[in-house]
C-alpha atoms as a PDB file:
ATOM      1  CA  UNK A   1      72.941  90.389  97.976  1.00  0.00           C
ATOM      2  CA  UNK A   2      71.534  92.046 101.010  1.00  0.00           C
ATOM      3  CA  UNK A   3      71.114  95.934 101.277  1.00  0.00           C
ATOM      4  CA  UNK A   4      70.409  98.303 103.725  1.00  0.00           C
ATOM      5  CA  UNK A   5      70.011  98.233 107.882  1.00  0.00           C
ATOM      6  CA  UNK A   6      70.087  95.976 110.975  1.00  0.00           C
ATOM      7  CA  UNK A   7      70.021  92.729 110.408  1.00  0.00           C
ATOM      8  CA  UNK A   8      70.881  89.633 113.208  1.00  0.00           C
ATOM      9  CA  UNK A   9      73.935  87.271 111.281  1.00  0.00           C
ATOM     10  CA  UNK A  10      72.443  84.010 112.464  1.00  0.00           C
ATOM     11  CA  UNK A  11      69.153  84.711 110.744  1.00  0.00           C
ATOM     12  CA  UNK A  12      71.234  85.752 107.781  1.00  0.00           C
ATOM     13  CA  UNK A  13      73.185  83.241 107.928  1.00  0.00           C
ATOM     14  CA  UNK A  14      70.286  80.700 107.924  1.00  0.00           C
ATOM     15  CA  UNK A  15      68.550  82.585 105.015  1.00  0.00           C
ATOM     16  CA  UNK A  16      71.314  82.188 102.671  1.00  0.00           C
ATOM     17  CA  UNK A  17      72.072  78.747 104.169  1.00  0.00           C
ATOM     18  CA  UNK A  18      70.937  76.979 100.601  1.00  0.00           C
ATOM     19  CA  UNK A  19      73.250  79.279  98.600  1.00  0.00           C
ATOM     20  CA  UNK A  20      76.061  78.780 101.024  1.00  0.00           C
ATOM     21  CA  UNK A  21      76.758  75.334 100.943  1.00  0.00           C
ATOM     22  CA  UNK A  22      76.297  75.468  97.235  1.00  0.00           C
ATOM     23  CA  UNK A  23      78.919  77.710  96.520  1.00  0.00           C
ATOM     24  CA  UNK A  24      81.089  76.225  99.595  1.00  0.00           C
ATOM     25  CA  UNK A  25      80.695  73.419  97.259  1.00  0.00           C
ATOM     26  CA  UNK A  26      81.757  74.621  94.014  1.00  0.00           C
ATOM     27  CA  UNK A  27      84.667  75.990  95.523  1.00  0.00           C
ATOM     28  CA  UNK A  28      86.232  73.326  97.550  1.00  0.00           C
ATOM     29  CA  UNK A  29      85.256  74.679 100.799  1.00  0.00           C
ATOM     30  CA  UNK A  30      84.107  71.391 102.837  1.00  0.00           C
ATOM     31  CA  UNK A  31      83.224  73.187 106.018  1.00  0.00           C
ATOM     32  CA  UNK A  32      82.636  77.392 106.619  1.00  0.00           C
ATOM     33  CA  UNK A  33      81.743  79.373 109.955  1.00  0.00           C
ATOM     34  CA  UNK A  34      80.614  82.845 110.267  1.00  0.00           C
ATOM     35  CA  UNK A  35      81.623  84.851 112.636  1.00  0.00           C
ATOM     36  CA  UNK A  36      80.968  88.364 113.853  1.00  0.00           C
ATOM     37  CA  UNK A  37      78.548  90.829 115.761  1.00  0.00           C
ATOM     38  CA  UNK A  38      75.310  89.560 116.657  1.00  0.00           C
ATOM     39  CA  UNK A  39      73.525  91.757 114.868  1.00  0.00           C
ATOM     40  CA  UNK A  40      75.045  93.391 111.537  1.00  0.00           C
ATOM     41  CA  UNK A  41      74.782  96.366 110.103  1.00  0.00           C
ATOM     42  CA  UNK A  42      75.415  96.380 106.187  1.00  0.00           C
ATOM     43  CA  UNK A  43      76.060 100.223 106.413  1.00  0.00           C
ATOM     44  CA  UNK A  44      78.714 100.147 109.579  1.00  0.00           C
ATOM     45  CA  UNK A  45      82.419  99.863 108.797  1.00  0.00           C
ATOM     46  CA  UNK A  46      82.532  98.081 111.916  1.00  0.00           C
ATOM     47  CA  UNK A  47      79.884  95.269 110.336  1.00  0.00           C
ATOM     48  CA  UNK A  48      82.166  93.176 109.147  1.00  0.00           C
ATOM     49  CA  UNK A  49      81.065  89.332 108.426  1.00  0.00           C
ATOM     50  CA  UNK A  50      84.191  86.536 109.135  1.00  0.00           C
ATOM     51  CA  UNK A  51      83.979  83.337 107.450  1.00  0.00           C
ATOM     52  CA  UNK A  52      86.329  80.858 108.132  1.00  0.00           C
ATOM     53  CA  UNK A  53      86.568  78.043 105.488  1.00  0.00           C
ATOM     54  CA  UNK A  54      88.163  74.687 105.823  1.00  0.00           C
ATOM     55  CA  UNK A  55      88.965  74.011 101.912  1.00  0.00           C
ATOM     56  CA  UNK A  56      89.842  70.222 100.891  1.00  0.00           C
ATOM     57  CA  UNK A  57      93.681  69.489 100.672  1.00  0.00           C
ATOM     58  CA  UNK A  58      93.867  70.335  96.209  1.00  0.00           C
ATOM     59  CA  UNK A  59      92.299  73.912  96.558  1.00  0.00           C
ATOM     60  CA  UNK A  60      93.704  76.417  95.098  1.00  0.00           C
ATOM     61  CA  UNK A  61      93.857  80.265  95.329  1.00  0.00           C
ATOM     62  CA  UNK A  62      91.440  80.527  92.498  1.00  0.00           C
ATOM     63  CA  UNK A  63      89.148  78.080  94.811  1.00  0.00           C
ATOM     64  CA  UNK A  64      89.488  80.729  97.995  1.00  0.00           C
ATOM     65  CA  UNK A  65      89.046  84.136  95.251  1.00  0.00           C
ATOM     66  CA  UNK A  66      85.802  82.259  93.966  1.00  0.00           C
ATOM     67  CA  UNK A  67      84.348  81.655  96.917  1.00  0.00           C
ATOM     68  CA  UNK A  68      85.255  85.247  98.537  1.00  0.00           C
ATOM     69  CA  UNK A  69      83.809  87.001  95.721  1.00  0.00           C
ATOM     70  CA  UNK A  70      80.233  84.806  96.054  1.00  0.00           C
ATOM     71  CA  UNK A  71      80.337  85.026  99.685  1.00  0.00           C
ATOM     72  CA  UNK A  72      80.585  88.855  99.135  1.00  0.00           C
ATOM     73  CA  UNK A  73      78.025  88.920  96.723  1.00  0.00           C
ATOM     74  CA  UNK A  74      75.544  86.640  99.240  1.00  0.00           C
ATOM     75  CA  UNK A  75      76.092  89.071 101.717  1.00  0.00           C
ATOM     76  CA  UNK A  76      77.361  92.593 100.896  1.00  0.00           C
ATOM     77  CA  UNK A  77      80.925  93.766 100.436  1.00  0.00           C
ATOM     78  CA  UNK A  78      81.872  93.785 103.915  1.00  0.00           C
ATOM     79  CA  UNK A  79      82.690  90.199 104.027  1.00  0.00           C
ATOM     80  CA  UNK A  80      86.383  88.966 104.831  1.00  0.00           C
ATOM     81  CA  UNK A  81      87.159  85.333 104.061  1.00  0.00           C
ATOM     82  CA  UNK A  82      90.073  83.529 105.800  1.00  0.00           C
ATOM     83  CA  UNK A  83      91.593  79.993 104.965  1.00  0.00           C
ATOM     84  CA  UNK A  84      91.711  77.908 108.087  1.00  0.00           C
ATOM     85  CA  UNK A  85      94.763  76.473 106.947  1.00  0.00           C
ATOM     86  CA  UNK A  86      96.238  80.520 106.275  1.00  0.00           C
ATOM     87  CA  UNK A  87      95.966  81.317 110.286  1.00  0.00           C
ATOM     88  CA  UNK A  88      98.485  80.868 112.933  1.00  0.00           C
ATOM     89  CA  UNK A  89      97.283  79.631 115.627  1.00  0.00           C
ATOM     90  CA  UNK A  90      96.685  82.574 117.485  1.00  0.00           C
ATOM     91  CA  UNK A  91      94.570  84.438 115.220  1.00  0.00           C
ATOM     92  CA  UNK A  92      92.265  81.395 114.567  1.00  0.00           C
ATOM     93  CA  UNK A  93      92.156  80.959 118.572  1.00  0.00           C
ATOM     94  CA  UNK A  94      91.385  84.180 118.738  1.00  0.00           C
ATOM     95  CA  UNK A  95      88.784  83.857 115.854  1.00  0.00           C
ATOM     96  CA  UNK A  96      86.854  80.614 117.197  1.00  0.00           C
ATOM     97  CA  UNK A  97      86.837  82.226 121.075  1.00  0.00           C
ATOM     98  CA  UNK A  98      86.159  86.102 120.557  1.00  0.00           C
ATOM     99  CA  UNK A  99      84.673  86.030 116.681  1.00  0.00           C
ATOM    100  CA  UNK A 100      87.256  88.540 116.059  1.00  0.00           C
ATOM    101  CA  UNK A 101      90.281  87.551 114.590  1.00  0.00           C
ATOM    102  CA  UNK A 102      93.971  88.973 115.965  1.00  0.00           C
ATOM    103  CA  UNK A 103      94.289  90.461 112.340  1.00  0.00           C
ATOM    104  CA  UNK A 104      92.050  93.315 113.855  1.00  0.00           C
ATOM    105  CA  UNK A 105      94.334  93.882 116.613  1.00  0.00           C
ATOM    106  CA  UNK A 106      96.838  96.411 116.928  1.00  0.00           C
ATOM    107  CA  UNK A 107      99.390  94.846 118.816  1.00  0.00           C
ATOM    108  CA  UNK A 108      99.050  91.216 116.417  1.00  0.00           C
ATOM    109  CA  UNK A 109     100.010  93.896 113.826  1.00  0.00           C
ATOM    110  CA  UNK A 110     102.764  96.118 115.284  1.00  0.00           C
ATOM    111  CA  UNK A 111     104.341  92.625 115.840  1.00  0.00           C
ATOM    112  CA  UNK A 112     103.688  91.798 112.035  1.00  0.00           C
ATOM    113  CA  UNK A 113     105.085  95.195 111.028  1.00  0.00           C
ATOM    114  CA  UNK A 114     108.303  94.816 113.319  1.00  0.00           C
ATOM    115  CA  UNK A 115     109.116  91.061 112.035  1.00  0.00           C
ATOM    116  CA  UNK A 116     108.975  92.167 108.538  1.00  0.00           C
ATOM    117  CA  UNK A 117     111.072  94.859 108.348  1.00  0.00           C
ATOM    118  CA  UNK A 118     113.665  92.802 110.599  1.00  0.00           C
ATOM    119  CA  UNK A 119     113.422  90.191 107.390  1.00  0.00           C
ATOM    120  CA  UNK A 120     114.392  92.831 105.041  1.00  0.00           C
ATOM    121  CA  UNK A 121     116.747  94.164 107.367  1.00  0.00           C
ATOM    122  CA  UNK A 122     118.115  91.030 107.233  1.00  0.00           C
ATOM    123  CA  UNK A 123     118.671  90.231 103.808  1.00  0.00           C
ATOM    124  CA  UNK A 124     119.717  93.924 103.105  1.00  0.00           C
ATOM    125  CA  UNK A 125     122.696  93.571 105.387  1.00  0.00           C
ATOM    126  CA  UNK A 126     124.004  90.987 102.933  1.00  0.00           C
ATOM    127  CA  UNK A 127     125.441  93.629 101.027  1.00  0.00           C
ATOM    128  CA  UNK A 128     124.266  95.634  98.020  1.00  0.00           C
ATOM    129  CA  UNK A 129     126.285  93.228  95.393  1.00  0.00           C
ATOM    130  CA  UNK A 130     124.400  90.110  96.663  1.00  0.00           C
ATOM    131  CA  UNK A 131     120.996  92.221  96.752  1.00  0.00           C
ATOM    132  CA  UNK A 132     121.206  93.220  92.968  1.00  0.00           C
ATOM    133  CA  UNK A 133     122.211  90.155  91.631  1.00  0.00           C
ATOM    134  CA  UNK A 134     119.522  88.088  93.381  1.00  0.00           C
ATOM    135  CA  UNK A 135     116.172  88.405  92.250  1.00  0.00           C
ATOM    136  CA  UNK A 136     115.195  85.963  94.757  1.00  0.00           C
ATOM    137  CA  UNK A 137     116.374  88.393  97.618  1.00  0.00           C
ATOM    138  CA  UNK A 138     114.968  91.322  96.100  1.00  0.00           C
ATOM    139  CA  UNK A 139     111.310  89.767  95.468  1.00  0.00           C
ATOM    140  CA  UNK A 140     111.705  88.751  99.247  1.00  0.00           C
ATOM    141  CA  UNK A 141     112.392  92.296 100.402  1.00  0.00           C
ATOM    142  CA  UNK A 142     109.878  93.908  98.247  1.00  0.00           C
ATOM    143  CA  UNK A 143     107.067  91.674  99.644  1.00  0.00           C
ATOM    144  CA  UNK A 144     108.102  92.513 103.079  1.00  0.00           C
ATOM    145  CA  UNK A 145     107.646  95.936 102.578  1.00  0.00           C
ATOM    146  CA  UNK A 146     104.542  95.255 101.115  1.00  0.00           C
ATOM    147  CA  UNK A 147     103.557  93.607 104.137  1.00  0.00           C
ATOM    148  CA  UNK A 148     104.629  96.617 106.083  1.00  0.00           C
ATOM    149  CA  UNK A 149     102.352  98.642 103.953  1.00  0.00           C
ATOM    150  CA  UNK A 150      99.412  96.355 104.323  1.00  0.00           C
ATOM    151  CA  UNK A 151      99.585  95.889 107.762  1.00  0.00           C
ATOM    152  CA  UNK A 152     100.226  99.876 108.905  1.00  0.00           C
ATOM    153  CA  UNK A 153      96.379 100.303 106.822  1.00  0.00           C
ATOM    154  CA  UNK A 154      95.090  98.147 109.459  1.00  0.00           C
ATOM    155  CA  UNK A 155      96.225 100.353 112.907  1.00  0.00           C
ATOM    156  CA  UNK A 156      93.766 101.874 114.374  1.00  0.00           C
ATOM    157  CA  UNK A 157      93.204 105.657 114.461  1.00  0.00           C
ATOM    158  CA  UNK A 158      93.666 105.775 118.370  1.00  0.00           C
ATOM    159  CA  UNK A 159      96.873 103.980 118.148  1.00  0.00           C
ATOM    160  CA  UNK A 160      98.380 106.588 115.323  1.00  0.00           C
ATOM    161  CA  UNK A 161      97.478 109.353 117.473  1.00  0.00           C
ATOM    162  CA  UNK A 162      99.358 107.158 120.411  1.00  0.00           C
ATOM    163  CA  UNK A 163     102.669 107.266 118.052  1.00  0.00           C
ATOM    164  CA  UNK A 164     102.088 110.212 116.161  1.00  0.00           C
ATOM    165  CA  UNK A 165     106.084 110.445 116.514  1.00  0.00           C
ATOM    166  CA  UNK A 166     105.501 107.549 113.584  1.00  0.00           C
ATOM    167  CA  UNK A 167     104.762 109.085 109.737  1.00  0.00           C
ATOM    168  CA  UNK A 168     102.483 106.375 109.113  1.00  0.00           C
ATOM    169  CA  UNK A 169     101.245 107.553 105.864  1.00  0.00           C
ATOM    170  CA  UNK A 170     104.625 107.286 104.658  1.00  0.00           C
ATOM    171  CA  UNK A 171     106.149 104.336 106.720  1.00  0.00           C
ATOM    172  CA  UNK A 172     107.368 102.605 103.646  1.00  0.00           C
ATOM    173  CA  UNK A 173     107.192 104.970 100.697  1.00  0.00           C
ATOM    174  CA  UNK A 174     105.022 103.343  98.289  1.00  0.00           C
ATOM    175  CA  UNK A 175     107.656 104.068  95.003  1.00  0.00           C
ATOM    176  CA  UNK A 176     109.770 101.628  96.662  1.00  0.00           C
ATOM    177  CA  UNK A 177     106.837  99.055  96.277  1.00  0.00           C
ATOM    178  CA  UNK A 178     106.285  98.262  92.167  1.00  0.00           C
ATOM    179  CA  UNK A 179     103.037  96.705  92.507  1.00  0.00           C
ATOM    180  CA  UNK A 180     101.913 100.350  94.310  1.00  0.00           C
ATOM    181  CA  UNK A 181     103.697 102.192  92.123  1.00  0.00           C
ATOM    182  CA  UNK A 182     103.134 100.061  88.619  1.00  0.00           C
ATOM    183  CA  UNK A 183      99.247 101.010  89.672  1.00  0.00           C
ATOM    184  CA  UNK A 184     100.100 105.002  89.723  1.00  0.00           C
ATOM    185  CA  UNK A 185     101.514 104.381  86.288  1.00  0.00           C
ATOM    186  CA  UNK A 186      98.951 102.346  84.652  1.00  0.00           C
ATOM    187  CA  UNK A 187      96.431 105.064  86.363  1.00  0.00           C
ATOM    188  CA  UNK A 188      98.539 107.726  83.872  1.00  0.00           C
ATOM    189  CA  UNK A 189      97.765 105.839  80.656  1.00  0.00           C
ATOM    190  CA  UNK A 190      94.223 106.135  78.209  1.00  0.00           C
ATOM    191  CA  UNK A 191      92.019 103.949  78.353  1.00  0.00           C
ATOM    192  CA  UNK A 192      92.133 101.189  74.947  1.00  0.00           C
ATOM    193  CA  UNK A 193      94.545  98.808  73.293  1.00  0.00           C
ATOM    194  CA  UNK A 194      97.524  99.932  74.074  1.00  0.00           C
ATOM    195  CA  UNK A 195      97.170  99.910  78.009  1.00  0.00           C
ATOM    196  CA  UNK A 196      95.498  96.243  77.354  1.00  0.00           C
ATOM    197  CA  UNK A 197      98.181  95.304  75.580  1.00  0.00           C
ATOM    198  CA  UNK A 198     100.399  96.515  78.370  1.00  0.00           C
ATOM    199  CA  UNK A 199      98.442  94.884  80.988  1.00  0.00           C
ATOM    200  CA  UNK A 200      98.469  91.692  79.382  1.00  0.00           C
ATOM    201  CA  UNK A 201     101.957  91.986  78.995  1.00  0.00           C
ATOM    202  CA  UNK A 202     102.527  92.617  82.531  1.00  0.00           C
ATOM    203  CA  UNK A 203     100.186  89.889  83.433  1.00  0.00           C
ATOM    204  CA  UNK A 204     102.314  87.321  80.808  1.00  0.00           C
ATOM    205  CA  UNK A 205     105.840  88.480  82.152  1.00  0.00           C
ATOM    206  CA  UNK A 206     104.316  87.823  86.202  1.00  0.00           C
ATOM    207  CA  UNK A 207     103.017  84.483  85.053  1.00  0.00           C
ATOM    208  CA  UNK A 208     106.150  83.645  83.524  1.00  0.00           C
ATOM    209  CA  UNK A 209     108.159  84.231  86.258  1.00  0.00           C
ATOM    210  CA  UNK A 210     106.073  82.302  88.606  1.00  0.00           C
ATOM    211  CA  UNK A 211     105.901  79.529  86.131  1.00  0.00           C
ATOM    212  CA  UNK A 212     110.051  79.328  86.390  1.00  0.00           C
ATOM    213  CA  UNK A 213     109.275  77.355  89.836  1.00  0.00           C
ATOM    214  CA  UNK A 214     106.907  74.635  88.176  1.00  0.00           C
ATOM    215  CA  UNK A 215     108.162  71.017  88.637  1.00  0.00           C
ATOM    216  CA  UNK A 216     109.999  72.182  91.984  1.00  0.00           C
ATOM    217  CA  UNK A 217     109.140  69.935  94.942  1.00  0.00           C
ATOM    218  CA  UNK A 218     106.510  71.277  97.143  1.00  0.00           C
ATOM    219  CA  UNK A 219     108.686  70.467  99.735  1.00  0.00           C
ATOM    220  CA  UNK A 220     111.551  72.573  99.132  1.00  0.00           C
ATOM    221  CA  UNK A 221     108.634  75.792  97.452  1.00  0.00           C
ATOM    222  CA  UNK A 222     107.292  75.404 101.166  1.00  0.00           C
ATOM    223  CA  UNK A 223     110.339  75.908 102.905  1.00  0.00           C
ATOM    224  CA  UNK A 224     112.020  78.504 100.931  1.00  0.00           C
ATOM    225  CA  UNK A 225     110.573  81.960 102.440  1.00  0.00           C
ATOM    226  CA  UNK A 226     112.621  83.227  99.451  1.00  0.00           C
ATOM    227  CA  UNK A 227     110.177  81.186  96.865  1.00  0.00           C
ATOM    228  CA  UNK A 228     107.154  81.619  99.026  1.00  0.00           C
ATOM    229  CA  UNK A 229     107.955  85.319  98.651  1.00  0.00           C
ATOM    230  CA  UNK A 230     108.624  85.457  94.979  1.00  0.00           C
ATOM    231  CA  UNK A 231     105.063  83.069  93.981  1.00  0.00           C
ATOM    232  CA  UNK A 232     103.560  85.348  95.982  1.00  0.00           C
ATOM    233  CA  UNK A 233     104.820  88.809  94.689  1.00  0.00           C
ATOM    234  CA  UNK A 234     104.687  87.382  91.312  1.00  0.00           C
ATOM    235  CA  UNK A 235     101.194  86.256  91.496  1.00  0.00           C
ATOM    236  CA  UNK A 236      99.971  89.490  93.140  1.00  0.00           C
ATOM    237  CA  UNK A 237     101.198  91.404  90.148  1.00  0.00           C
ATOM    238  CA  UNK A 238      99.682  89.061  87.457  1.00  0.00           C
ATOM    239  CA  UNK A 239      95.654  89.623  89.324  1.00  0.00           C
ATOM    240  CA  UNK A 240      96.579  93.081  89.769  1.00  0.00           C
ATOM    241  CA  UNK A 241      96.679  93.673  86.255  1.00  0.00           C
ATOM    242  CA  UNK A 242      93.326  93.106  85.479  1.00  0.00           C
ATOM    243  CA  UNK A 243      92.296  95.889  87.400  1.00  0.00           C
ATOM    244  CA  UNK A 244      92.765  97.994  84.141  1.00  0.00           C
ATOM    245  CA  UNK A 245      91.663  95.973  81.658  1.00  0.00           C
ATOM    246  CA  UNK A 246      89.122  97.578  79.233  1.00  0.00           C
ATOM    247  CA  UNK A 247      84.783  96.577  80.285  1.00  0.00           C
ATOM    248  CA  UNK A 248      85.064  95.781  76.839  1.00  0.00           C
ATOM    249  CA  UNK A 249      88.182  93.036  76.432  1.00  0.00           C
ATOM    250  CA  UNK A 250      86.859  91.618  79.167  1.00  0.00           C
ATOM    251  CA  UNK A 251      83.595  91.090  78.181  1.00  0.00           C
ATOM    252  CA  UNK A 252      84.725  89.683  74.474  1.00  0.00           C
ATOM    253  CA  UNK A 253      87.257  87.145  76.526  1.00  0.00           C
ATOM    254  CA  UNK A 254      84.882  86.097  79.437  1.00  0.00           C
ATOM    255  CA  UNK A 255      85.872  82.828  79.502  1.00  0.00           C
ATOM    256  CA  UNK A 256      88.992  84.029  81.320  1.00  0.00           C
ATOM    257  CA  UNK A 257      88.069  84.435  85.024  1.00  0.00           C
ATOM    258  CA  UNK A 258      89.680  88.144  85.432  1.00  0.00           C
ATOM    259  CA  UNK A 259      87.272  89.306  88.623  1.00  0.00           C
ATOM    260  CA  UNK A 260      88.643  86.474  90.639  1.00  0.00           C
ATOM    261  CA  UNK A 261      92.273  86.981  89.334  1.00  0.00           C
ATOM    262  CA  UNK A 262      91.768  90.770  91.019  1.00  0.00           C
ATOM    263  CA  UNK A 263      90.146  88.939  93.884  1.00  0.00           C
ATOM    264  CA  UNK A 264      93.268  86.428  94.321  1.00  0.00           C
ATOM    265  CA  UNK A 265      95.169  89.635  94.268  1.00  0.00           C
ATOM    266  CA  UNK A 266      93.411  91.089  97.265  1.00  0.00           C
ATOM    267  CA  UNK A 267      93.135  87.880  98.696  1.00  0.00           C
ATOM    268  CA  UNK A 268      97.349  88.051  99.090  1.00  0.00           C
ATOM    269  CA  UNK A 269      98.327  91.379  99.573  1.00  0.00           C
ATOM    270  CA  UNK A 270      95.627  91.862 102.336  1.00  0.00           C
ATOM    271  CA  UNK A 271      96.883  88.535 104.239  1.00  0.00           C
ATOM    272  CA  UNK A 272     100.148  89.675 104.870  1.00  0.00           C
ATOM    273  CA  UNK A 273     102.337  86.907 105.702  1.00  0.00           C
ATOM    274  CA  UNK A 274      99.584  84.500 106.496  1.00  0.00           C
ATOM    275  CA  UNK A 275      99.041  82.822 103.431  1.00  0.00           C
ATOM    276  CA  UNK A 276      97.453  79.367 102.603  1.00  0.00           C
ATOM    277  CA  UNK A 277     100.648  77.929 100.979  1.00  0.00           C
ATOM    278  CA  UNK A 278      99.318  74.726 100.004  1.00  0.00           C
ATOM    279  CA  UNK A 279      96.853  76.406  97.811  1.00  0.00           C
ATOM    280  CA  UNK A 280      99.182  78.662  96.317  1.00  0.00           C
ATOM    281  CA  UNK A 281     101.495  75.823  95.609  1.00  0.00           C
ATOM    282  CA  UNK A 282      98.628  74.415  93.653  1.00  0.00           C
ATOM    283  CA  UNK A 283      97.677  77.397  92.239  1.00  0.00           C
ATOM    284  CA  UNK A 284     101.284  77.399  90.630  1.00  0.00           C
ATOM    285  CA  UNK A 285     101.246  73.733  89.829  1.00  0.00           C
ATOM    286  CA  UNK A 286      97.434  73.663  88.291  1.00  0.00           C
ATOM    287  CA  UNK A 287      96.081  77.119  87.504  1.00  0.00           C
ATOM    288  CA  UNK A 288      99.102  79.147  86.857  1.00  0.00           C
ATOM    289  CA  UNK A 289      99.941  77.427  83.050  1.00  0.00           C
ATOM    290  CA  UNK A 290      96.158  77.176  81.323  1.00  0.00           C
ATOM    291  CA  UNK A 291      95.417  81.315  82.599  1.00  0.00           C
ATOM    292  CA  UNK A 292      99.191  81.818  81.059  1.00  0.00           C
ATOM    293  CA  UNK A 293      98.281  80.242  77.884  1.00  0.00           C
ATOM    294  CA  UNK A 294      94.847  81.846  77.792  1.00  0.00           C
ATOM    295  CA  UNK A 295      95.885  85.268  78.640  1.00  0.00           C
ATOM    296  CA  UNK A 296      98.903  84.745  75.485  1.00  0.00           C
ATOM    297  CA  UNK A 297      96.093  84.180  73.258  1.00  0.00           C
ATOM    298  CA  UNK A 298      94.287  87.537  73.950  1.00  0.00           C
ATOM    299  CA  UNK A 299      97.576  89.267  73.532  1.00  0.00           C
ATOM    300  CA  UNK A 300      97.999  87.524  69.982  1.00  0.00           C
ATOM    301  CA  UNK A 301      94.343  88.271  68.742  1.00  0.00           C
ATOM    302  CA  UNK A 302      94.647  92.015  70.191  1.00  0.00           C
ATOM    303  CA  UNK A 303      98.055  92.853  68.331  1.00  0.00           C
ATOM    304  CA  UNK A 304      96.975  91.097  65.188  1.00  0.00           C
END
C-alpha cells in the first residue's frame, strides 16, 4: 500500500500492474480501468482513485467487496470501486469521458434524492394499514430513506450554503433509519460475549430474511423494486454487523470472511440505488446460505 505525497496514477497504475490483474483475477473482475487526476495525492480528499471493473456474468457481491478491499489496500484508502454493470448510463458516460463519475455531481444527486423520496411518498400514500402489514413496503421505504441519507453526505459544501433553507444534517432523521440507529445502539453496549452474541444474532435474523427469497426466479427478484429493496436492506444489515464483533471472535473464526462482509455493506449503502443486481442475485442464490450456516455455528460454540 502506498503512503505519503504526489504521485502520477499512470505510473502507479503500471507499478502495481502485476498485483492488479492478479487480484482482478481472483475476484472475477475480467477487465478494470482507473480513472482519476493525473497526478494523485494520497493525502488530498480530493485524490480519489476510480476503478471501473467489468466482473464475469456469476460474480457476486462478495466478488466486488474482495476486490474493493485489495484494490484499497494496493493503493491507499481513497479508492472507490464501481461495477460496470451497477452504472446507468450516464454516470459511466460521464466516467469513461470526464474520469469523474456523475455520482460526484450535485445535480446527479439532488435528482437521486428527489426520486427517492417520491418512491416512499408513493408507497406511504397507500395508507397506514397496508404500510404495517407489509414488510415488503416497509423494507422498500426504509431503503429509500437510506438512500436519501447516503446521497445528502455526498452534496457539496457550496451547494448547502446555496440551500441553507434545507436542514441537511437532519433531512431524514436517522432514528427513522434502523440500520443508523441499530449502530447507535450496538455503540451503547460493552465490549464481549454478549454484544457478539447479539451481533451474530442480528447477522442470523438478516440472513434469514434474505434467504426467504431463495429459489425465486431471477426474473421476477429483478423486477420487483420491492425485493430488490428488501435483499438489499437485508443484506446491508447482516455486513453491518460485523462492525462490532470482538478482534478476538474474529480472529478464533477467521475462516469466515467478516472484513469483506463490512465491505459488501459499504459497497450497498454507499451506491444508492445503483446496484449490480445480478451479483446480488447471486450473492443470495450462492453466498447467502454457507455464511448463514457458518455464522449459526459461531453462535452455537459461543453460547455453549
Amino acid at each position: 500500500m502506498y503512503g505519503k505525497g504526489l504521485m502520477r496514477l499512470d505510473e502507479l497504475v503500471k507499478a502495481e500492474g502485476e498485483n492488479i490483474r492478479r487480484v482482478a483475477g481472483e475476484h472475477g473482475a475480467k477487465a478494470v480501468r482507473f480513472f482519476g487526476k493525473l497526478e494523485w495525492d494520497s493525502d488530498s480528499p480530493d485524490g480519489s482513485i476510480f476503478v471501473l471493473a467489468e466482473f464475469v456474468p456469476d460474480c457476486t457481491l462478495l466478488d466486488q467487496a474482495s476486490l474493493s478491499l485489495n484494490m484499497k489496500n494496493i493503493f491507499g484508502h481513497n479508492v472507490e470501486v464501481f461495477s460496470q454493470a451497477a452504472l446507468p448510463q450516464d454516470v459511466l458516460s460521464s466516467l469513461l469521458e470526464s474520469g469523474i463519475p456523475l455520482t460526484h455531481d450535485d445535480e446527479y444527486n439532488l435528482g437521486g434524492i428527489q426520486t427517492a423520496i417520491e418512491k416512499a411518498e408513493r408507497y406511504k400514500a397507500l395508507g397506514r394499514e397496508i404500510f404495517e402489514q407489509n414488510e415488503l413496503v416497509q423494507t422498500f421505504v426504509v431503503h429509500q430513506l437510506q438512500i436519501v441519507h447516503v446521497l445528502s453526505n455526498r452534496i457539496s459544501e457550496d451547494m448547502k450554503e446555496e440551500a441553507d433553507e434545507i436542514d441537511w444534517e437532519n433531512l431524514v432523521p436517522l432514528e427513522e433509519i434502523p440500520l443508523y440507529k441499530g449502530r447507535e445502539l450496538v455503540d451503547e453496549v460493552p465490549a464481549g460475549r454478549d454484544k457478539d452474541l447479539m451481533l451474530l444474532n442480528t447477522m442470523i435474523y438478516a440472513f434469514e430474511l434474505v434467504e426467504k427469497h431463495v429459489g425465486r426466479t431471477e426474473d421476477d427478484s429483478q423486477e420487483d423494486e420491492l425485493v430488490r429493496s428488501w435483499l438489499a436492506h437485508h443484506l446491508t444489515v447482516a455486513g453491518d454487523a460485523c462492525r462490532g464483533l470482538s478482534p478476538q471472535l474474529c480472529e478464533a473464526t477467521a475462516d469466515i470472511p467478516w472484513h469483506v462482509l463490512i465491505e459488501m455493506a459499504n459497497i450497498i449503502e454507499i451506491s444508492g440505488s445503483d446496484l449490480d443486481w445480478q451479483a446480488i442475485w447471486n450473492t443470495v442464490e450462492h453466498d447467502v446460505m454457507p455464511v448463514l450456516a457458518a455464522v449459526r455455528e459461531v453462535r452455537e460454540n459461543l453460547e455453549s
